[in-house]
C-alpha atoms as a PDB file:
ATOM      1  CA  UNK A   1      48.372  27.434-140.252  1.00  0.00           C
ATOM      2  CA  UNK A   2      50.401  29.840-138.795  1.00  0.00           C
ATOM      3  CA  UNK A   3      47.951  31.648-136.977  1.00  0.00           C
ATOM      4  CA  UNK A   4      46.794  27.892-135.160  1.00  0.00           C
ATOM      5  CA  UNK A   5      50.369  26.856-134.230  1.00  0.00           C
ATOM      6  CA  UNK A   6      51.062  30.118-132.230  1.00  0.00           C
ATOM      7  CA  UNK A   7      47.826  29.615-131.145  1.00  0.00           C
ATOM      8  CA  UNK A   8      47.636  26.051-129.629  1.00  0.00           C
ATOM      9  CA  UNK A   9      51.370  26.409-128.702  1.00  0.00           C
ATOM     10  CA  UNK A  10      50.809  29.080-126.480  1.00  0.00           C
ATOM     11  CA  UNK A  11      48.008  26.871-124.490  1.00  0.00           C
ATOM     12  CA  UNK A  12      50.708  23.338-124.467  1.00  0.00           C
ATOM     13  CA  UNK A  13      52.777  24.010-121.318  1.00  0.00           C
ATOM     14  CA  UNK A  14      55.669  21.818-123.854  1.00  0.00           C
ATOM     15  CA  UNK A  15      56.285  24.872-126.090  1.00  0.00           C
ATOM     16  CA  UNK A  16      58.075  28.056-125.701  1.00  0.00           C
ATOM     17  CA  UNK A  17      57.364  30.162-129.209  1.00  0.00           C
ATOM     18  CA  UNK A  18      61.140  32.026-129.776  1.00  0.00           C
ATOM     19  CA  UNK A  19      59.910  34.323-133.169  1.00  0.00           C
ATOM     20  CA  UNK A  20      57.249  33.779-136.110  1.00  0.00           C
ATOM     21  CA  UNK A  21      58.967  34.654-139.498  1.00  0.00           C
ATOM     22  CA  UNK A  22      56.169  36.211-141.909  1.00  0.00           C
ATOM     23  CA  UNK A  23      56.716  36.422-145.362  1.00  0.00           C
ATOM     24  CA  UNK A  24      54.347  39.717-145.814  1.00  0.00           C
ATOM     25  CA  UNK A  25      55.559  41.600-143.181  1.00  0.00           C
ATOM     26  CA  UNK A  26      57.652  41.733-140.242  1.00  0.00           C
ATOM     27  CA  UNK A  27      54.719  43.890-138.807  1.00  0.00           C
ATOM     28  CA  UNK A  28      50.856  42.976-138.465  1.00  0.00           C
ATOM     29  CA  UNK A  29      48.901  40.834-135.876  1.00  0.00           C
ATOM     30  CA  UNK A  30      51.400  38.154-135.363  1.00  0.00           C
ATOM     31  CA  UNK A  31      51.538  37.271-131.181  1.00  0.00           C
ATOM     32  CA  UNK A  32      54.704  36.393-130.732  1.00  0.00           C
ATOM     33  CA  UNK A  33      57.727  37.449-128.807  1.00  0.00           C
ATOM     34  CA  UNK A  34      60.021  38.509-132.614  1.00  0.00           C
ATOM     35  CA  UNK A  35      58.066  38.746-135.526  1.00  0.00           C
ATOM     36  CA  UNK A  36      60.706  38.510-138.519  1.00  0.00           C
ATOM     37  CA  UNK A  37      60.535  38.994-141.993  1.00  0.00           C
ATOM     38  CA  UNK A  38      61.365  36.481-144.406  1.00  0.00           C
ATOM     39  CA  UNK A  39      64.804  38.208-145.550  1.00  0.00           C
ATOM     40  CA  UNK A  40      65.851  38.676-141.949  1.00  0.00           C
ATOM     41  CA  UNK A  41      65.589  34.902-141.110  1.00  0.00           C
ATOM     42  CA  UNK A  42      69.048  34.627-140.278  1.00  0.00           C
ATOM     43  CA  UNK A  43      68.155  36.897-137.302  1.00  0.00           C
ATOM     44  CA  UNK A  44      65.855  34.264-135.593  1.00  0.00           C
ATOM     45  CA  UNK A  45      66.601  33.916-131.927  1.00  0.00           C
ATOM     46  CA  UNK A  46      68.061  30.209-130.973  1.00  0.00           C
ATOM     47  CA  UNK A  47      65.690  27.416-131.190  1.00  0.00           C
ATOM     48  CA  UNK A  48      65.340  23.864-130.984  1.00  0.00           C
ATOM     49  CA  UNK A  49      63.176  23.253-134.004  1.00  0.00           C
ATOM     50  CA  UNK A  50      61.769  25.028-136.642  1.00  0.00           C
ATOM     51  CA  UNK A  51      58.186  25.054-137.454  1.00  0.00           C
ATOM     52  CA  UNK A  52      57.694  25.722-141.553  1.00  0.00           C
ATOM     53  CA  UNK A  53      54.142  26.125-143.769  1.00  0.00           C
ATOM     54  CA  UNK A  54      55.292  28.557-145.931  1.00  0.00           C
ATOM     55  CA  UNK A  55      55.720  28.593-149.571  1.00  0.00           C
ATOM     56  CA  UNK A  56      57.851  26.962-151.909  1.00  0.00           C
ATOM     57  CA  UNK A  57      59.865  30.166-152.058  1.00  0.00           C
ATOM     58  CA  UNK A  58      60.519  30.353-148.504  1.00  0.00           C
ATOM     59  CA  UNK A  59      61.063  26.791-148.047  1.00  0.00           C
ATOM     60  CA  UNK A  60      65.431  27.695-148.804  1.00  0.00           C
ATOM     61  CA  UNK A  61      65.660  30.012-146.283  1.00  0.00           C
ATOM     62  CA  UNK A  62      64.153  28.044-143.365  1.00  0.00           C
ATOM     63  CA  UNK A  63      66.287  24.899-144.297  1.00  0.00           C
ATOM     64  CA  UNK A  64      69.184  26.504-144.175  1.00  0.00           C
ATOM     65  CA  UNK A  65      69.156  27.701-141.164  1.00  0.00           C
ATOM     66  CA  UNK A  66      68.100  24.629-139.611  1.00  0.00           C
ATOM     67  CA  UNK A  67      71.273  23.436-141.517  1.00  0.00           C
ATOM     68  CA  UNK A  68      73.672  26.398-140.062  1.00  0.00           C
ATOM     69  CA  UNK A  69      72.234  25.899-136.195  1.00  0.00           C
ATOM     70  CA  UNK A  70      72.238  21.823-136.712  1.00  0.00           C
ATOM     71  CA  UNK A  71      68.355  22.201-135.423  1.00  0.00           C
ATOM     72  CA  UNK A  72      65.531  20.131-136.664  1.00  0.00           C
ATOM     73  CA  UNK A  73      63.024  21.222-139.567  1.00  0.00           C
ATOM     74  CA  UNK A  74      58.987  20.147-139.328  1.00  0.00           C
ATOM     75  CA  UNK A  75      57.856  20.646-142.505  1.00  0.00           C
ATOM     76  CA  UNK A  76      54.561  20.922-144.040  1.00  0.00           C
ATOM     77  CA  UNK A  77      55.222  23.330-147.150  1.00  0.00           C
ATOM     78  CA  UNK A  78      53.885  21.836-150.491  1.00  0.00           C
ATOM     79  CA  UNK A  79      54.700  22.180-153.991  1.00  0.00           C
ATOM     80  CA  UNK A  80      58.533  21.637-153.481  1.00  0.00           C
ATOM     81  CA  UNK A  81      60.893  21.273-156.456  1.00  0.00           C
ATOM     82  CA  UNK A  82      62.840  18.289-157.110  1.00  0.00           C
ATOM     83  CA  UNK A  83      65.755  20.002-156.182  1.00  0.00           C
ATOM     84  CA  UNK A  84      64.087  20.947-153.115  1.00  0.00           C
ATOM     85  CA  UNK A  85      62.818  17.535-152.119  1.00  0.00           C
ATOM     86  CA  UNK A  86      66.494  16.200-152.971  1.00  0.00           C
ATOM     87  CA  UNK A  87      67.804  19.123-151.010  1.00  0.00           C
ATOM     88  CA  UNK A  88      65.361  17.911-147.778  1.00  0.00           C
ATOM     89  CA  UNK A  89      66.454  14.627-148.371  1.00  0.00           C
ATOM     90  CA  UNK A  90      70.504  14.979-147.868  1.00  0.00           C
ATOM     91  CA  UNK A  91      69.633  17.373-145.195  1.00  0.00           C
ATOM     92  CA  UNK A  92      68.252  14.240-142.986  1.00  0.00           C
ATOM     93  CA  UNK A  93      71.934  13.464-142.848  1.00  0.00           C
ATOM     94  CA  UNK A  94      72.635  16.429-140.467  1.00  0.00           C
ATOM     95  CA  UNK A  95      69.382  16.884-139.076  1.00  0.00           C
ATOM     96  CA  UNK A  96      66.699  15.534-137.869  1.00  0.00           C
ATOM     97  CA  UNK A  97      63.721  16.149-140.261  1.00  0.00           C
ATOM     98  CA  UNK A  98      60.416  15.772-141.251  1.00  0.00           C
ATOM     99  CA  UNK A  99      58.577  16.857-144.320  1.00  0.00           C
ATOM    100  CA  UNK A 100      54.366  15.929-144.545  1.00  0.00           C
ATOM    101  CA  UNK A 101      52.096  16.947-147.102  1.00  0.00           C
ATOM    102  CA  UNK A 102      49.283  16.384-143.821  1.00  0.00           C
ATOM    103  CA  UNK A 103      49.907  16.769-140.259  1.00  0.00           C
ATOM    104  CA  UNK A 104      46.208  14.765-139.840  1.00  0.00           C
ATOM    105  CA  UNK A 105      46.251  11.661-137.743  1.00  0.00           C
ATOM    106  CA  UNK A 106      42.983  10.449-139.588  1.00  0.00           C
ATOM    107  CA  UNK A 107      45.346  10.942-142.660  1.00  0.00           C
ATOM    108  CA  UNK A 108      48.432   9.058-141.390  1.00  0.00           C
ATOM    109  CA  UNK A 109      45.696   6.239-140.954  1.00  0.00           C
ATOM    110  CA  UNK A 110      43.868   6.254-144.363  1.00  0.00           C
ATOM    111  CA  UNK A 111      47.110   6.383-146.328  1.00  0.00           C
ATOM    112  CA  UNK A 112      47.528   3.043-145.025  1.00  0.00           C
ATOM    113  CA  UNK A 113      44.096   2.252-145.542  1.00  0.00           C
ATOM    114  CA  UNK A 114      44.833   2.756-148.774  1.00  0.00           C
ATOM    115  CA  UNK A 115      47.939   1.392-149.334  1.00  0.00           C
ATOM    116  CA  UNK A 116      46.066  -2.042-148.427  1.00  0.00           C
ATOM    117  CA  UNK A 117      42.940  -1.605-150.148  1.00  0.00           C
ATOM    118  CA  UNK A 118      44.724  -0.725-153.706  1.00  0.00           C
ATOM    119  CA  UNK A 119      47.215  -3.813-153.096  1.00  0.00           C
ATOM    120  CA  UNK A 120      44.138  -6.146-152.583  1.00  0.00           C
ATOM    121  CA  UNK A 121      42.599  -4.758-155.737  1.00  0.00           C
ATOM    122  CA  UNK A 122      45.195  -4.403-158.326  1.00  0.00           C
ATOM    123  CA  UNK A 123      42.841  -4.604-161.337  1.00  0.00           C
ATOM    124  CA  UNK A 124      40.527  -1.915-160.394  1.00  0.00           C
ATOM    125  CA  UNK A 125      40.291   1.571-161.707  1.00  0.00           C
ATOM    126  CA  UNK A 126      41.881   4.106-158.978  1.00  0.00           C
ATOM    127  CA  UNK A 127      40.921   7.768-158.819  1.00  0.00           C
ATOM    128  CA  UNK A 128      41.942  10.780-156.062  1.00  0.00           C
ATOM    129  CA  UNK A 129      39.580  13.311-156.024  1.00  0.00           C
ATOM    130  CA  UNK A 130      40.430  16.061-153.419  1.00  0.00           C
ATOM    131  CA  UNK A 131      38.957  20.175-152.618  1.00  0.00           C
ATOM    132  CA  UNK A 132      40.534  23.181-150.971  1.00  0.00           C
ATOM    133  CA  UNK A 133      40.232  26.440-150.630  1.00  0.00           C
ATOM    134  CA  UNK A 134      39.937  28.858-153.616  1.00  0.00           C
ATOM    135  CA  UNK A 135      43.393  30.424-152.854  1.00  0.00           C
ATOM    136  CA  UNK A 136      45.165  27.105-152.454  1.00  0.00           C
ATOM    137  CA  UNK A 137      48.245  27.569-154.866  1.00  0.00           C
ATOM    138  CA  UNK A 138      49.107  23.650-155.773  1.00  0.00           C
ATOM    139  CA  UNK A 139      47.142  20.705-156.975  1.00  0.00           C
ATOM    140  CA  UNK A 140      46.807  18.140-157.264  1.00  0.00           C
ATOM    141  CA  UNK A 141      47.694  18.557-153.437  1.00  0.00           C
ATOM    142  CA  UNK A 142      50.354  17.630-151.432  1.00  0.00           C
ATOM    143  CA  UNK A 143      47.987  14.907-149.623  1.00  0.00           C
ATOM    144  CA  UNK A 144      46.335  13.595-152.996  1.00  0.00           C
ATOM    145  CA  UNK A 145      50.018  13.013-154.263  1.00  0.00           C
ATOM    146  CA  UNK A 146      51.231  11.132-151.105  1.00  0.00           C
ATOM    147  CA  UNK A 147      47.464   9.051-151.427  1.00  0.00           C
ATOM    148  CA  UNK A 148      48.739   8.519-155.216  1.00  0.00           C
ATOM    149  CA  UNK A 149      52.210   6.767-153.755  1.00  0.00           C
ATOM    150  CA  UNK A 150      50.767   4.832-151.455  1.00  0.00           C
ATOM    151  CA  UNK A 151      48.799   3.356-154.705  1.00  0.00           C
ATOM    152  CA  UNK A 152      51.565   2.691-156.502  1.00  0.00           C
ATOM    153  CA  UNK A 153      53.097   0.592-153.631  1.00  0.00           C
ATOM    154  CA  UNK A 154      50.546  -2.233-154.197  1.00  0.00           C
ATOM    155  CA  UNK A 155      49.783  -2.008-158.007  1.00  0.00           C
ATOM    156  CA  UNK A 156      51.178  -1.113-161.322  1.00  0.00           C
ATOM    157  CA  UNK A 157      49.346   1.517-162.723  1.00  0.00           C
ATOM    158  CA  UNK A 158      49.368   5.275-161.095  1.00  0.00           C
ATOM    159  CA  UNK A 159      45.756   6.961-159.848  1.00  0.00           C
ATOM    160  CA  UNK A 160      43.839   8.887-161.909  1.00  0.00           C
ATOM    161  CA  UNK A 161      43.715  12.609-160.120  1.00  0.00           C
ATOM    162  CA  UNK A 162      41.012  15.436-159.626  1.00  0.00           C
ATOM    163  CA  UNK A 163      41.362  18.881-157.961  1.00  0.00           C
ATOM    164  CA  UNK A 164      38.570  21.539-157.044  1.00  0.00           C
ATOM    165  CA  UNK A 165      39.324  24.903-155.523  1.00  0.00           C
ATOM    166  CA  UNK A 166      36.643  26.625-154.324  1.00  0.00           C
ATOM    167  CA  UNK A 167      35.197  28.949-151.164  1.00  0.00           C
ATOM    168  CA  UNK A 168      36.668  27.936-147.841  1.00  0.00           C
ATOM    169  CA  UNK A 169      37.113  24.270-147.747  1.00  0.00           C
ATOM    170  CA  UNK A 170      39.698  23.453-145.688  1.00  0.00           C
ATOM    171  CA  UNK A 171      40.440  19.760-146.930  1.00  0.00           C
ATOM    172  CA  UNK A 172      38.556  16.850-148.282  1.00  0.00           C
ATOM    173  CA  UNK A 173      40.659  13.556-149.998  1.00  0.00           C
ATOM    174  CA  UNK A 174      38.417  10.648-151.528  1.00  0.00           C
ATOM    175  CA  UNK A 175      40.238   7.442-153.011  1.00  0.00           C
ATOM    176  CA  UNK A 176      37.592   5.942-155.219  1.00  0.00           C
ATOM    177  CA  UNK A 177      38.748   2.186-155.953  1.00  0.00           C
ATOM    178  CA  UNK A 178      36.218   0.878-158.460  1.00  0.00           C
ATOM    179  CA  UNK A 179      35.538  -2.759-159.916  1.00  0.00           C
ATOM    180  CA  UNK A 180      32.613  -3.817-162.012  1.00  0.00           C
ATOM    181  CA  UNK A 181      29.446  -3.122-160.216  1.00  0.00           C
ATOM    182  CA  UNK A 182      30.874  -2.091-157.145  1.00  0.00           C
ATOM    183  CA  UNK A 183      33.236   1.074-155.806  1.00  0.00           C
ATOM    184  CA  UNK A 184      34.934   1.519-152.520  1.00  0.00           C
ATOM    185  CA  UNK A 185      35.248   4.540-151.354  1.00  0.00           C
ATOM    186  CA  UNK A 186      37.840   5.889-148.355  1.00  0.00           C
ATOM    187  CA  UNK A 187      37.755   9.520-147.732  1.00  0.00           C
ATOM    188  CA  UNK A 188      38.801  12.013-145.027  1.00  0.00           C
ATOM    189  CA  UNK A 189      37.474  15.238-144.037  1.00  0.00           C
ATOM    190  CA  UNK A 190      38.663  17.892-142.384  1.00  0.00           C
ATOM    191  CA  UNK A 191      36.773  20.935-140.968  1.00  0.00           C
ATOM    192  CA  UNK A 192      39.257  23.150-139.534  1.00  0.00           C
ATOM    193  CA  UNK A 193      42.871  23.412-139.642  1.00  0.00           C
ATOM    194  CA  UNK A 194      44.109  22.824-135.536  1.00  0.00           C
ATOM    195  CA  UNK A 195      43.994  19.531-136.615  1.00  0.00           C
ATOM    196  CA  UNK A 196      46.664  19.762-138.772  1.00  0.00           C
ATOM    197  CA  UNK A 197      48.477  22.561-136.358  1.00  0.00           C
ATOM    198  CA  UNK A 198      47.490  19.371-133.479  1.00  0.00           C
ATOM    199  CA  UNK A 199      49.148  16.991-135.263  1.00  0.00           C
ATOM    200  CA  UNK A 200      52.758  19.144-135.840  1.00  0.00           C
ATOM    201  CA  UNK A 201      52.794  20.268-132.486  1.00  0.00           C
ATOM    202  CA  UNK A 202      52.752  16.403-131.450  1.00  0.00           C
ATOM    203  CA  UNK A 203      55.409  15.633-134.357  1.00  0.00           C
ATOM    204  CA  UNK A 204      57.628  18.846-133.041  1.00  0.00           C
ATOM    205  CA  UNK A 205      57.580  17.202-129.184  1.00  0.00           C
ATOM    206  CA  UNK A 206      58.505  13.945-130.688  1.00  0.00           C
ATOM    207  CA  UNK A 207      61.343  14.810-133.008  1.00  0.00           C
ATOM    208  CA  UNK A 208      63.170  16.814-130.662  1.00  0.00           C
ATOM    209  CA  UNK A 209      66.194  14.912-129.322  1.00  0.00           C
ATOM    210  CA  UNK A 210      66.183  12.501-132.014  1.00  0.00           C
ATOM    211  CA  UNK A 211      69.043  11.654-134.519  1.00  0.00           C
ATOM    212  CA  UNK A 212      69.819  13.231-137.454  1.00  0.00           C
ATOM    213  CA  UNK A 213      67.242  11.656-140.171  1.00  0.00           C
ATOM    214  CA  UNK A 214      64.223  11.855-142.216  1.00  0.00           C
ATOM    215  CA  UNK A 215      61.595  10.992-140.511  1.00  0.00           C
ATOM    216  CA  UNK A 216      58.229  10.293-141.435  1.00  0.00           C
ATOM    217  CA  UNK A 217      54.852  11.423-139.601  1.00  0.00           C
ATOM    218  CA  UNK A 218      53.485   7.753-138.921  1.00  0.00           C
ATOM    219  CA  UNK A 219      56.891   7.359-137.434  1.00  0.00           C
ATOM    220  CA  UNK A 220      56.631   9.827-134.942  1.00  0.00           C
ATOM    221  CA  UNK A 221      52.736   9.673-134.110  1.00  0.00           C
ATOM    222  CA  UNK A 222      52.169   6.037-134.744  1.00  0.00           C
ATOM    223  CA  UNK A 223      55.314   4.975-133.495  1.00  0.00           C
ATOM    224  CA  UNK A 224      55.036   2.512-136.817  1.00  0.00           C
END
């Protein structure tokens, strides 16, 4: 993810890269004008918003300086803490922010797919079944869960979830809604990850100048 946002930001005319902050290396292949490491992050030139798919362990770091400069966060690091997710929370207070588990448009649209589909059918059996790469760290994944809360909107029982890590899949989510002798089936697929770099870029644009709050991604895309 990275990698594609320095990318396709150096090809939209909107963006001006100040530093990538690695948490490997401050050295390597990185193309970009200061390549920090993650303990040097309060060294980051001035910005106007801070791009973040790191890990939960670097997710601190990034926040708070977003917090110090009074800058805006874009967020797509999963497997946050509670005290994290409480922490990005109050931060919307002071900044503006925005935390997704999927920067997908085709996502933004089937959670709400979703979100209909399980309130019209209360009574049937729900199940998430999603696959990523082997070396994906957290599952169920950050998209699965966020499919799972939509669910729970409309009905009162939670999703039942499933999680396969293998090779180099790069994202698949199906919602399986199933009655007796029928199923419905809503799924998303995604083949390579500028989709997801796409769809921050377009959320970075958007969030910058507005007021200090959390913001979600159908918000800013959908304009919903």
């Amino acid at each position: 993810m990275g990698g594609a946002l320095l990318r396709l930001a150096a090809e939209d005319p909107r963006f001006i890269v100040c530093a990538a902050i690695s948490g490997r290396s401050a050295s390597g292949n990185i193309d970009a004008p200061v390549v920090l490491a993650a303990d040097r992050i309060g060294q980051a030139p001035e910005f106007d918003c801070a791009l973040d798919f790191s890990l939960s362990a670097g997710f601190d770091g990034i926040l708070a300086l977003c917090l110090a400069r009074g800058k805006a966060l874009v967020s797509g690091t999963t497997g946050l803490s509670v005290a994290q997710q409480d922490a990005l929370q109050d931060a919307g207070n002071r900044i503006p922010i925005l935390w997704a588990a999927n920067f997908s448009l085709g996502v933004v649209v089937l959670t709400e797919l979703v979100r209909r589909a399980a309130a019209a059918l209360p009574d049937w059996d729900c199940d998430i079944v999603e696959a990523h790469h082997k070396n994906k760290q957290d599952a169920p994944s950050g998209t699965a869960l966020q499919l799972g809360r939509a669910i729970e909107e409309g009905r009162p029982r939670a999703p039942e979830y499933a999680s396969l890590r293998a090779g180099d899949i790069v994202g698949e989510h199906s919602v399986l809604l199933t009655g007796i002798g029928e199923r419905l089936e809503l799924i998303h697929r995604a083949t390579s990850r500028d989709i997801f770099a796409r769809g921050t870029l377009e959320a970075s644009a958007r969030i910058h100048g507005k007021p200090a709050a959390r913001y979600r991604l159908a918000d800013l895309l959908l304009g919903s």
